[in-house]
PDB file of N, CA and C in Angstrom:
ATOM      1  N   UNK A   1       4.902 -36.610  -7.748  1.00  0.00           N
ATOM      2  CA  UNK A   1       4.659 -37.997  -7.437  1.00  0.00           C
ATOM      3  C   UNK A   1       3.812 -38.067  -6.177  1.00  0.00           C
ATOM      4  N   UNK A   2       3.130 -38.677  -6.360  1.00  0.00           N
ATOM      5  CA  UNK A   2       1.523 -38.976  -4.747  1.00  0.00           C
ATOM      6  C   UNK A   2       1.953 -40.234  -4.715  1.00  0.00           C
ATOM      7  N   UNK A   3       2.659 -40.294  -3.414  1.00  0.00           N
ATOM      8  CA  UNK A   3       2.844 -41.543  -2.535  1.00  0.00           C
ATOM      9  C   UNK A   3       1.663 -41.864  -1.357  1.00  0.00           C
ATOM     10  N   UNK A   4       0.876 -42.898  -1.335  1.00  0.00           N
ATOM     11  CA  UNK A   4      -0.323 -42.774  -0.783  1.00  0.00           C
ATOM     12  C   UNK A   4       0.377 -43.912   0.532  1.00  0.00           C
ATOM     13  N   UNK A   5      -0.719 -44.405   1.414  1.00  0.00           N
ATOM     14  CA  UNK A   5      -0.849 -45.246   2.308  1.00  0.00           C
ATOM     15  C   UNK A   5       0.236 -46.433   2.031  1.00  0.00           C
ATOM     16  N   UNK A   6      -1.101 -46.752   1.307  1.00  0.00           N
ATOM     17  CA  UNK A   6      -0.561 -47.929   0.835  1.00  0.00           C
ATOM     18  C   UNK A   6       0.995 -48.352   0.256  1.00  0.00           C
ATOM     19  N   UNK A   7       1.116 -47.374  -0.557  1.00  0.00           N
ATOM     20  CA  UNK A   7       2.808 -47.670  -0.782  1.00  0.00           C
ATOM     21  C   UNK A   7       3.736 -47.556  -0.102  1.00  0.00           C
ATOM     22  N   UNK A   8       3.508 -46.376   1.454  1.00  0.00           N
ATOM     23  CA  UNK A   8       4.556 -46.969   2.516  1.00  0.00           C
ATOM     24  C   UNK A   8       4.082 -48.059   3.190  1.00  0.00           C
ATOM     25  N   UNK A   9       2.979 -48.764   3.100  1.00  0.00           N
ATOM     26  CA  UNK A   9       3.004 -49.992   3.734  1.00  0.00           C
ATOM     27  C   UNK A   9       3.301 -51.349   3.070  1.00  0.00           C
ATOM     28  N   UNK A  10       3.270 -50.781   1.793  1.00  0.00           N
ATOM     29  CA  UNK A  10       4.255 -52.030   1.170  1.00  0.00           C
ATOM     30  C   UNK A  10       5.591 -52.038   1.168  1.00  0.00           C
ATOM     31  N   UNK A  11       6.396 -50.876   1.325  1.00  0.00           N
ATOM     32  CA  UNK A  11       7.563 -50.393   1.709  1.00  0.00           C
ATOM     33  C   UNK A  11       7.869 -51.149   2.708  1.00  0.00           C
ATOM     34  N   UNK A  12       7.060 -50.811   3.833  1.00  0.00           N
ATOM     35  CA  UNK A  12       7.287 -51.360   4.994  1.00  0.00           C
ATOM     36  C   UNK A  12       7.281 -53.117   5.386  1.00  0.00           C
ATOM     37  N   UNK A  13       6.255 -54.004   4.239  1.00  0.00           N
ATOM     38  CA  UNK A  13       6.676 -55.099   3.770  1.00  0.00           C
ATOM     39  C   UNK A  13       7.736 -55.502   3.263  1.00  0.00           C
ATOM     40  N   UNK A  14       8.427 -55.313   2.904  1.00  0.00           N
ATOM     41  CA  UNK A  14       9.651 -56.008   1.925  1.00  0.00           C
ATOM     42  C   UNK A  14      10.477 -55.419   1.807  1.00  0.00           C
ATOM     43  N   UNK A  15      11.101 -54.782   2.708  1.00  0.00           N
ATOM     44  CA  UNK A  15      12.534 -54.399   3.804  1.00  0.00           C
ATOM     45  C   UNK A  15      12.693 -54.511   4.612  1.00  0.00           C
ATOM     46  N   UNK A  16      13.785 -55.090   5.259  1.00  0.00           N
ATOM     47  CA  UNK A  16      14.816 -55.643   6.067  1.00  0.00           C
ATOM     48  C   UNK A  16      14.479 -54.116   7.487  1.00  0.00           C
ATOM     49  N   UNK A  17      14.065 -54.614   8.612  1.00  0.00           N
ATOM     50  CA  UNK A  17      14.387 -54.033   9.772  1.00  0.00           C
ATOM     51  C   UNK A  17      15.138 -52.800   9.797  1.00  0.00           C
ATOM     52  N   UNK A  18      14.973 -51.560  10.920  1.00  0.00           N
ATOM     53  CA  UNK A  18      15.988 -50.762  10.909  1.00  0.00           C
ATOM     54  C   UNK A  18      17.305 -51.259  11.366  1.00  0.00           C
ATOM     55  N   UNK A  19      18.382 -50.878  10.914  1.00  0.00           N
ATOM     56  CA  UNK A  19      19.601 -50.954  11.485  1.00  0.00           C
ATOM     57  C   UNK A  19      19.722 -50.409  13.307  1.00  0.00           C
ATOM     58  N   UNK A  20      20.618 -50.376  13.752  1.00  0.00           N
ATOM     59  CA  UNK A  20      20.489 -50.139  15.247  1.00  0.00           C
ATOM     60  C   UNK A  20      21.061 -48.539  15.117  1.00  0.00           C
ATOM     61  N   UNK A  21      21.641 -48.198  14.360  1.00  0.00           N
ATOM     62  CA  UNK A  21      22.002 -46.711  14.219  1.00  0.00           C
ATOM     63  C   UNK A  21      20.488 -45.543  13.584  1.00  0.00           C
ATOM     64  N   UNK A  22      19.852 -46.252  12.818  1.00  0.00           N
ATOM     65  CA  UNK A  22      18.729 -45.513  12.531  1.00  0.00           C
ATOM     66  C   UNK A  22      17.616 -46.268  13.462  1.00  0.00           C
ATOM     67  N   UNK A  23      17.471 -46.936  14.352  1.00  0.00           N
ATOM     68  CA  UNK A  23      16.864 -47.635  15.251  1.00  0.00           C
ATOM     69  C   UNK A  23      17.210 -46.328  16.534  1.00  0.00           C
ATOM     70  N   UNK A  24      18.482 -45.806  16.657  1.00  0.00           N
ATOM     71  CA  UNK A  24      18.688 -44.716  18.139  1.00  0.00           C
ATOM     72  C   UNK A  24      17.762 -43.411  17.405  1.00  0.00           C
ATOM     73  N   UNK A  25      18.592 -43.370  16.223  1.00  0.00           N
ATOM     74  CA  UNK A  25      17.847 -42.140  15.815  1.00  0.00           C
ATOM     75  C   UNK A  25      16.489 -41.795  15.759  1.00  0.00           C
ATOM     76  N   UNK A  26      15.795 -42.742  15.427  1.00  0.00           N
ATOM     77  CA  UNK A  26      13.985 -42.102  15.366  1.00  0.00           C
ATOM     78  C   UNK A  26      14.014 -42.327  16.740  1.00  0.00           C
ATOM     79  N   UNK A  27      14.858 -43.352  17.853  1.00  0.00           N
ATOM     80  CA  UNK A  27      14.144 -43.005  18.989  1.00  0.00           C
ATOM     81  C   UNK A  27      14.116 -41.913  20.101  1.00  0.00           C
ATOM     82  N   UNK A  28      15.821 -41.343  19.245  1.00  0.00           N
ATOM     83  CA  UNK A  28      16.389 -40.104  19.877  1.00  0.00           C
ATOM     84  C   UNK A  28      15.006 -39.005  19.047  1.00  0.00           C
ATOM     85  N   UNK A  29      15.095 -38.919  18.196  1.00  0.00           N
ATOM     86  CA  UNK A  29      14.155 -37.645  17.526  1.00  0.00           C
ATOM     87  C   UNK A  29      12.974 -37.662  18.368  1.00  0.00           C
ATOM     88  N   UNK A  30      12.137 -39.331  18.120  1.00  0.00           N
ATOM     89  CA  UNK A  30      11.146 -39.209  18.485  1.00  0.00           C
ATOM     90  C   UNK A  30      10.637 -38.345  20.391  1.00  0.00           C
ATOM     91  N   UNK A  31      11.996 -38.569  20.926  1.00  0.00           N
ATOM     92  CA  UNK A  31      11.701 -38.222  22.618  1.00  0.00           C
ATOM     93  C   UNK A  31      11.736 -36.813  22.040  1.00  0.00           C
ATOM     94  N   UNK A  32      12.809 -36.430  21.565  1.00  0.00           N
ATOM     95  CA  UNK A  32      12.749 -35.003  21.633  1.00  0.00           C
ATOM     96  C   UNK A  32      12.419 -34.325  20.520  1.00  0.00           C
ATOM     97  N   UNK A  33      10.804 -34.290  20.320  1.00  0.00           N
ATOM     98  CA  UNK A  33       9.953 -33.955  19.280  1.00  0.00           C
ATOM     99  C   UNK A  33      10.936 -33.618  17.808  1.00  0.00           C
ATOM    100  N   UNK A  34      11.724 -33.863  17.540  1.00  0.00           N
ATOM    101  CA  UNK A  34      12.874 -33.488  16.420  1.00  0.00           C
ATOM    102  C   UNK A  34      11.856 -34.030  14.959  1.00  0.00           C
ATOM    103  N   UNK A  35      11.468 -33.436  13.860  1.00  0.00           N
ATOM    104  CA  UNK A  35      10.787 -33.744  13.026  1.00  0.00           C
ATOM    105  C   UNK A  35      11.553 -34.612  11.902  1.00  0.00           C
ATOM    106  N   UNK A  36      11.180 -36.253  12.075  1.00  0.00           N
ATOM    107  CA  UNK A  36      12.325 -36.486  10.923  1.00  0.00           C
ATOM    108  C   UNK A  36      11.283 -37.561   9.986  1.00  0.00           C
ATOM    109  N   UNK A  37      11.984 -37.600   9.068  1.00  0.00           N
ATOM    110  CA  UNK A  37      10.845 -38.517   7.725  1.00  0.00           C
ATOM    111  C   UNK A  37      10.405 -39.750   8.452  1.00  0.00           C
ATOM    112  N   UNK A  38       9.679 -40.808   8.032  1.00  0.00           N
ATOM    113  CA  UNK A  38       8.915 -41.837   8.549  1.00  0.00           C
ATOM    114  C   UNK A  38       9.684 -42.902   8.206  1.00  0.00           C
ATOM    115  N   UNK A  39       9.866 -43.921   8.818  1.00  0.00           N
ATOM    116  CA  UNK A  39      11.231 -45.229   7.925  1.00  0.00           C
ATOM    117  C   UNK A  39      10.368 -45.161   6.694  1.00  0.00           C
ATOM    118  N   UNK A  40       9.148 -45.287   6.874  1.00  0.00           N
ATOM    119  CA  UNK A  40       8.790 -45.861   5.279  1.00  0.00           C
ATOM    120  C   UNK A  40       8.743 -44.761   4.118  1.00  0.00           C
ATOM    121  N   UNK A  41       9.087 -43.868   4.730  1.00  0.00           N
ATOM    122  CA  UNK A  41       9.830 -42.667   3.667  1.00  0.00           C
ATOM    123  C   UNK A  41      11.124 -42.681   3.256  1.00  0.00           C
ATOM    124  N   UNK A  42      11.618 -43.120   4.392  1.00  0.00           N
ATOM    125  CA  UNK A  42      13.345 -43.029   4.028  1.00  0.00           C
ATOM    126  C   UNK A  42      13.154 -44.267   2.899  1.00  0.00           C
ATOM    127  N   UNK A  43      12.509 -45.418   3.391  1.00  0.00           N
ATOM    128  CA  UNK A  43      12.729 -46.862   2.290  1.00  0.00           C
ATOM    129  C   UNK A  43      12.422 -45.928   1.010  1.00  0.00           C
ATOM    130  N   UNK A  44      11.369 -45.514   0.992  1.00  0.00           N
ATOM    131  CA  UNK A  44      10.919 -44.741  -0.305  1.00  0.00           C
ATOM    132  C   UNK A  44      12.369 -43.992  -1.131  1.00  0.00           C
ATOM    133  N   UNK A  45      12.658 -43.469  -0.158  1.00  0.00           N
ATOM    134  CA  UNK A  45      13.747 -42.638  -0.574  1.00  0.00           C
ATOM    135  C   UNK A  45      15.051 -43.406  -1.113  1.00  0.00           C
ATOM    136  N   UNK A  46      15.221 -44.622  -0.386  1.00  0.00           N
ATOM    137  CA  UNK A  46      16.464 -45.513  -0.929  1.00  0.00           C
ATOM    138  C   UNK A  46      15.873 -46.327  -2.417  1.00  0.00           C
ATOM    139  N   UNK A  47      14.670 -46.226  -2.526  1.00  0.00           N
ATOM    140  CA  UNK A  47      14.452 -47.363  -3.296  1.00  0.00           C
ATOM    141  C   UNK A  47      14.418 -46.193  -5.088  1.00  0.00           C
ATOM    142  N   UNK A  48      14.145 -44.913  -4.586  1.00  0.00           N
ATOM    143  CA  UNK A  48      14.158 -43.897  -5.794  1.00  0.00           C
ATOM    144  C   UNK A  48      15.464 -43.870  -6.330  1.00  0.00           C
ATOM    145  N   UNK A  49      16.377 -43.398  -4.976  1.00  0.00           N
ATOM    146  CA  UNK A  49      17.727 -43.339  -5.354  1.00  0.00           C
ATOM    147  C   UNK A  49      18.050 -44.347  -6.333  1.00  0.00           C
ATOM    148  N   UNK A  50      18.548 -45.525  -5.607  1.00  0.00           N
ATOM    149  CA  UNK A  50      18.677 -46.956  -6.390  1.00  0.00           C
ATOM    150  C   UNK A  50      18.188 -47.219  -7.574  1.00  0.00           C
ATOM    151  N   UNK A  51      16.929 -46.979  -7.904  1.00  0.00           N
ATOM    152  CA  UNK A  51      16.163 -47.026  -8.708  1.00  0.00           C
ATOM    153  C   UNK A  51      16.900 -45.788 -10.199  1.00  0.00           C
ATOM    154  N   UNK A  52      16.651 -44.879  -9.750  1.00  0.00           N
ATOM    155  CA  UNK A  52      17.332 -43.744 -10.748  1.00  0.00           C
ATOM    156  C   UNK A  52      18.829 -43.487 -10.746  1.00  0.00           C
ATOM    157  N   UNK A  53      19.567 -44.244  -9.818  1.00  0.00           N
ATOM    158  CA  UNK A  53      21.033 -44.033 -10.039  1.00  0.00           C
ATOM    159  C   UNK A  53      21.930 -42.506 -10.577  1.00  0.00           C
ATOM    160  N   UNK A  54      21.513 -41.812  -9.870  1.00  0.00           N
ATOM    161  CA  UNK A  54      22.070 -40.412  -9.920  1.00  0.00           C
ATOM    162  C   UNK A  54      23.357 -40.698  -9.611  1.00  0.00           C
ATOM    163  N   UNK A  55      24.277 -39.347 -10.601  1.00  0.00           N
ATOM    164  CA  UNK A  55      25.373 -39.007  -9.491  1.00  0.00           C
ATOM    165  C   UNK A  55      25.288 -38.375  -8.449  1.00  0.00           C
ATOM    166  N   UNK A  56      24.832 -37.932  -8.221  1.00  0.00           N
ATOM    167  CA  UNK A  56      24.996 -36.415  -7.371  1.00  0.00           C
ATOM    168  C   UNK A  56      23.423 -36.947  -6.480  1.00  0.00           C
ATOM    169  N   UNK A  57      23.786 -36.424  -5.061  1.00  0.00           N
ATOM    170  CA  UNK A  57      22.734 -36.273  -4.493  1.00  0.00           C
ATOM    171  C   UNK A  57      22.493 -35.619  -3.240  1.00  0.00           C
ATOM    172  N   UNK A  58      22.149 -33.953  -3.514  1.00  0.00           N
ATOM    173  CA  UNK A  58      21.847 -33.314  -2.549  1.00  0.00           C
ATOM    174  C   UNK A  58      20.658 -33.522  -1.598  1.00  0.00           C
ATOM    175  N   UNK A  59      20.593 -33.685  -0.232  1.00  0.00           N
ATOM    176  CA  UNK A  59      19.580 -33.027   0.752  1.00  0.00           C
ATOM    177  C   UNK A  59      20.298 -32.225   1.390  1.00  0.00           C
ATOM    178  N   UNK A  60      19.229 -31.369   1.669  1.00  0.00           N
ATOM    179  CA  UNK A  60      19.304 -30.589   2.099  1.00  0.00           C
ATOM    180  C   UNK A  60      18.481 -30.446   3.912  1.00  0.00           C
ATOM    181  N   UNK A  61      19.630 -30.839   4.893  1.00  0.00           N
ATOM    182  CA  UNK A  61      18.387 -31.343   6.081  1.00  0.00           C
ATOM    183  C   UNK A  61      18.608 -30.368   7.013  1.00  0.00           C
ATOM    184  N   UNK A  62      17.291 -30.299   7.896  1.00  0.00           N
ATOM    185  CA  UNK A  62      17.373 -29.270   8.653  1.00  0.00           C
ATOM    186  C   UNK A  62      17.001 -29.975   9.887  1.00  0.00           C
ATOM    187  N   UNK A  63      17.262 -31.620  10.168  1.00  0.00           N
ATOM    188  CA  UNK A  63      17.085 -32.076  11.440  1.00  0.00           C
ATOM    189  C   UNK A  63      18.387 -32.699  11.692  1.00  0.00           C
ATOM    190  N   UNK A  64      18.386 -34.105  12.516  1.00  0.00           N
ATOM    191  CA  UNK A  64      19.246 -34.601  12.550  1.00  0.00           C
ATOM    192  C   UNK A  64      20.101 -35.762  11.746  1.00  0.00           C
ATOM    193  N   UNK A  65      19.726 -35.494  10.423  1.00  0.00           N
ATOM    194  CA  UNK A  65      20.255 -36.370   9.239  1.00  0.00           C
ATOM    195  C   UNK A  65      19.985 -38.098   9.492  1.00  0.00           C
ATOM    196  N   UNK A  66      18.819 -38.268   9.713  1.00  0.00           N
ATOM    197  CA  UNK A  66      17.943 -39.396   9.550  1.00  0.00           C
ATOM    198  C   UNK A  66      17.783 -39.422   8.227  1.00  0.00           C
ATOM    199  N   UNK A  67      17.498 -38.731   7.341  1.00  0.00           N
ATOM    200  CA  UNK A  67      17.124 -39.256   5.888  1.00  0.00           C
ATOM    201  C   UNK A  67      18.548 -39.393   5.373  1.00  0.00           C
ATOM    202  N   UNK A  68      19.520 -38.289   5.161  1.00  0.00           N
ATOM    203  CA  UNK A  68      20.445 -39.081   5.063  1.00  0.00           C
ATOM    204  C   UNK A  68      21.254 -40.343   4.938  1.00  0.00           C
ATOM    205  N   UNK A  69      20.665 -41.062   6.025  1.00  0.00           N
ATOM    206  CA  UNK A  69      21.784 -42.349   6.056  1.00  0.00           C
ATOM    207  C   UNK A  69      20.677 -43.568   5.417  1.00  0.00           C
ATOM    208  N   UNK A  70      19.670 -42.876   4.784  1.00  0.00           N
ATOM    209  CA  UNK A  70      18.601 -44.100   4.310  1.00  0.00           C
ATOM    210  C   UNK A  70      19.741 -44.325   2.600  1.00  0.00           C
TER     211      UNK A  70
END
């Protein structure tokens, strides 16, 4: 799947603000260079989930579980 520009910036249209818990987190990552997905990735990421309704859903993270809580 090629997610381009444009579709995280429509992402970024027509969702609701970060929460204040993922609001510390990119700002905690961001000071201390910590590599974590972009909000408009994580939206991406909630809207697949939702969208495909899995049971099961592994990540597998190797930062501070920012994608996670999307």
């Amino acid at each position: 799947m090629q997610v381009t520009d444009a579709d995280l910036q429509y992402l970024e249209g027509v969702h609701a603000p970060l929460g204040p818990v993922l609001e510390e987190m990119l700002k905690t990552g961001r000071a201390e260079g910590v590599p974590i997905v972009s909000p408009a990735s994580g939206r991406l990421l909630r809207v697949l989930v939702t969208a495909l309704a899995p049971k099961r859903v592994l990540e597998i993270g190797t930062a501070i579980g920012f994608s996670t809580l999307w």
